[in-house]
N, C-alpha and C. Protein backbone atom coordinates (compact mmCIF):
# COMPACT_ATOMS: atom_id res chain seq x y z
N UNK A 1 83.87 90.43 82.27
CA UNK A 1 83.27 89.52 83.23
C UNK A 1 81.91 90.03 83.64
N UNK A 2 80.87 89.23 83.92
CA UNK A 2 79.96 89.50 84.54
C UNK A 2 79.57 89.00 85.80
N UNK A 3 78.42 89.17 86.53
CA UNK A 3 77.95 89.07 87.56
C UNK A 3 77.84 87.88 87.99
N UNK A 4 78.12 86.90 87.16
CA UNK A 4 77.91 85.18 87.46
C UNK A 4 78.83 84.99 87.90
N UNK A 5 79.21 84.33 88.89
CA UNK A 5 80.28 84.02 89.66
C UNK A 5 80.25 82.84 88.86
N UNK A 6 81.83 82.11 89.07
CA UNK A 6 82.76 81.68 88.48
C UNK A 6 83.60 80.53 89.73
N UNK A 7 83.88 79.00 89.23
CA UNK A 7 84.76 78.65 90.19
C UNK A 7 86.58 79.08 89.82
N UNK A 8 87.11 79.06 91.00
CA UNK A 8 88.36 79.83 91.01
C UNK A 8 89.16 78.96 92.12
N UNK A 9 89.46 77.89 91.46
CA UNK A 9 90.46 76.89 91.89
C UNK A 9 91.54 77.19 92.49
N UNK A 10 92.39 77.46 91.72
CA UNK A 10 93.47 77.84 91.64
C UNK A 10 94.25 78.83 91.08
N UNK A 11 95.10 79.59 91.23
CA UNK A 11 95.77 80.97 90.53
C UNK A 11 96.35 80.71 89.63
N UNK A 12 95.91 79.70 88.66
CA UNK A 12 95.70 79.41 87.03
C UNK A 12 94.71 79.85 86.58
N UNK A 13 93.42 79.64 87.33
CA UNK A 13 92.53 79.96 87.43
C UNK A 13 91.76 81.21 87.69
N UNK A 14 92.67 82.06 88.42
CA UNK A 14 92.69 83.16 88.67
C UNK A 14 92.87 83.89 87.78
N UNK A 15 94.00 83.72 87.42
CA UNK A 15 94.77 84.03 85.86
C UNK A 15 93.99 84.44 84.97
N UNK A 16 93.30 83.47 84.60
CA UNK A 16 92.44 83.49 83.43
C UNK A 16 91.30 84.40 83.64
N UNK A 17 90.78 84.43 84.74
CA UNK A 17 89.65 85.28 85.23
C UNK A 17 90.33 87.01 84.85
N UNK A 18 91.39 87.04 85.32
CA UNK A 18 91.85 88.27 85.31
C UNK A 18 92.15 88.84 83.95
N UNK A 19 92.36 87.94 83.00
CA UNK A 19 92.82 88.30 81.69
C UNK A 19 91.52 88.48 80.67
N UNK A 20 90.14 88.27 81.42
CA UNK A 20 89.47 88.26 80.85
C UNK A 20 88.57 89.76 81.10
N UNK A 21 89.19 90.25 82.13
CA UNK A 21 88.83 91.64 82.91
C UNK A 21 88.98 92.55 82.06
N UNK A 22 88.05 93.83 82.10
CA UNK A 22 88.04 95.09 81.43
C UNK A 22 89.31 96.13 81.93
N UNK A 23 89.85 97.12 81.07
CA UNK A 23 91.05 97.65 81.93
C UNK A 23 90.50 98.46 83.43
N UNK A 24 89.23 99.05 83.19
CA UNK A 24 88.57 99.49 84.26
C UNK A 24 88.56 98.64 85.15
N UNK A 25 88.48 97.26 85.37
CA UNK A 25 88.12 96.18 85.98
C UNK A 25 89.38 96.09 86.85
N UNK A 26 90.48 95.91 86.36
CA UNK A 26 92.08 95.61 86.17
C UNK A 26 92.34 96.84 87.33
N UNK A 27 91.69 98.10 86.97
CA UNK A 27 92.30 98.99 87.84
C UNK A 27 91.79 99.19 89.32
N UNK A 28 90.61 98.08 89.65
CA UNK A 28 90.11 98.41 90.55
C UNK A 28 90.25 97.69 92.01
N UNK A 29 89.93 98.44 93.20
CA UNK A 29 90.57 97.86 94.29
C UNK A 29 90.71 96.34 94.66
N UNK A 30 91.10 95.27 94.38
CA UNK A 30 91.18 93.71 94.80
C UNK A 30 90.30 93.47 96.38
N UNK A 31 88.94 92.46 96.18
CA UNK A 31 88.13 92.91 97.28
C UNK A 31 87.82 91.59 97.61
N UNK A 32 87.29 90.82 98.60
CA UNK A 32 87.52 90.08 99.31
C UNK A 32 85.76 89.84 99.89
N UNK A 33 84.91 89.47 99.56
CA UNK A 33 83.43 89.35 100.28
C UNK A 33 83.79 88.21 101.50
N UNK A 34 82.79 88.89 102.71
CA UNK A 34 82.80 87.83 103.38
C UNK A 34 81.02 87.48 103.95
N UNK A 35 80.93 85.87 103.06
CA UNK A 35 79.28 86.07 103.25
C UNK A 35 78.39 86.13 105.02
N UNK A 36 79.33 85.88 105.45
CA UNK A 36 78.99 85.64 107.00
C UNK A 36 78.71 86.96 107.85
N UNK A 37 79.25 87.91 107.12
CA UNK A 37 79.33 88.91 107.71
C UNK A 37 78.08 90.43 106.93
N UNK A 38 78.60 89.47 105.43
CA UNK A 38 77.71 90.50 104.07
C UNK A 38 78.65 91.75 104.19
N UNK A 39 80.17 91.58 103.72
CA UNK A 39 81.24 92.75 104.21
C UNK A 39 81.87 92.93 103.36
N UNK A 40 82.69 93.61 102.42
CA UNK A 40 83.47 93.16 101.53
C UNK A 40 84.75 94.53 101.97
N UNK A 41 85.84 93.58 102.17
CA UNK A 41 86.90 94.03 102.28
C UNK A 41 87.66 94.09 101.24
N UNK A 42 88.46 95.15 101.29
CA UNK A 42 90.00 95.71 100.22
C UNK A 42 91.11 94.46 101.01
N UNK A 43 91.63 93.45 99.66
CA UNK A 43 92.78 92.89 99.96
C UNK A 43 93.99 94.17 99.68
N UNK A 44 94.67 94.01 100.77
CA UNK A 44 96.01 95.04 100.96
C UNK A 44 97.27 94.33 100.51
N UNK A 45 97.50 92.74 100.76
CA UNK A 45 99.14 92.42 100.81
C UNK A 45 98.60 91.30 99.59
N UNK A 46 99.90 90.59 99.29
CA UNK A 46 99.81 89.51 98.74
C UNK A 46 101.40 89.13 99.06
N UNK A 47 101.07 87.58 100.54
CA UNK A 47 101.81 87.26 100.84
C UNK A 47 102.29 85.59 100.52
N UNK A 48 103.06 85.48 101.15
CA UNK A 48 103.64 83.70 100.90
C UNK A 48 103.70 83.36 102.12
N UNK A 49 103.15 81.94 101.95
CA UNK A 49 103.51 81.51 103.44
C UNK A 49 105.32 80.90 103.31
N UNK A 50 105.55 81.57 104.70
CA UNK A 50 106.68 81.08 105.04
C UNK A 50 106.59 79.03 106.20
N UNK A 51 106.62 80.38 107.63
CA UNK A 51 106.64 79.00 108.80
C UNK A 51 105.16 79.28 108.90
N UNK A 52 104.53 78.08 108.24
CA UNK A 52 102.81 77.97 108.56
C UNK A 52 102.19 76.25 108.96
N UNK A 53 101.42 76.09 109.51
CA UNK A 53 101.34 74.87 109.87
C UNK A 53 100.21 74.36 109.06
N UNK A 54 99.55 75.43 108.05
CA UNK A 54 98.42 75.05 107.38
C UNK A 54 98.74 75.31 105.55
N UNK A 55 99.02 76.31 105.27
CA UNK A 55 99.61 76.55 104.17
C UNK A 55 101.19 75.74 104.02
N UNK A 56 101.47 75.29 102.44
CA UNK A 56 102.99 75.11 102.08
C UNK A 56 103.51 75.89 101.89
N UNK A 57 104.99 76.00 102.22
CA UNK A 57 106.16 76.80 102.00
C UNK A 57 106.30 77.78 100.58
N UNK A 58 105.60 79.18 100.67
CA UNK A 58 105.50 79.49 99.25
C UNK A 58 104.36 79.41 98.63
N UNK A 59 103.50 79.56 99.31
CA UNK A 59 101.79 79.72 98.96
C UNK A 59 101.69 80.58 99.15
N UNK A 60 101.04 81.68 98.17
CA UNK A 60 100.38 82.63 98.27
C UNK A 60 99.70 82.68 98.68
N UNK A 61 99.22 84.05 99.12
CA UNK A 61 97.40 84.30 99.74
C UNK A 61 97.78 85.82 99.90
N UNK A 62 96.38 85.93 99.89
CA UNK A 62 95.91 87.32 100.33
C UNK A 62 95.23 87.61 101.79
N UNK A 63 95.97 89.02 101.81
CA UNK A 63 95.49 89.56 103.32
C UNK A 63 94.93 90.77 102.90
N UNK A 64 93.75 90.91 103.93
CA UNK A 64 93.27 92.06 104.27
C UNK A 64 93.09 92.81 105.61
């Protein structure tokens, strides 16, 4: 992968992004930019929504 960002729909989408990754790439911390801030955080969990009023039952996401 390179430096061109990429749209990333969906974690089909994701998928594919990831399979296209170097193993160096693969091994490295899962990070999270936030442009508002110019911050980039380490994602830590990868959760599901359970009782959410915004997410469906069983959606993933990431926390940091």
């Amino acid at each position: 992968m390179s430096g061109t960002p990429y749209a990333c729909s969906t974690y089909q989408d994701l998928l594919v992004m990831l399979l296209g990754m170097t193993p160096e790439q693969l091994n490295c911390t899962p990070t999270i930019y936030d442009p508002d801030m110019d911050e980039y955080y380490p994602c830590k969990t990868l959760l599901t929504a359970t009782d959410n009023c915004v997410l469906d039952k069983d959606h993933p996401y990431l926390c940091y």
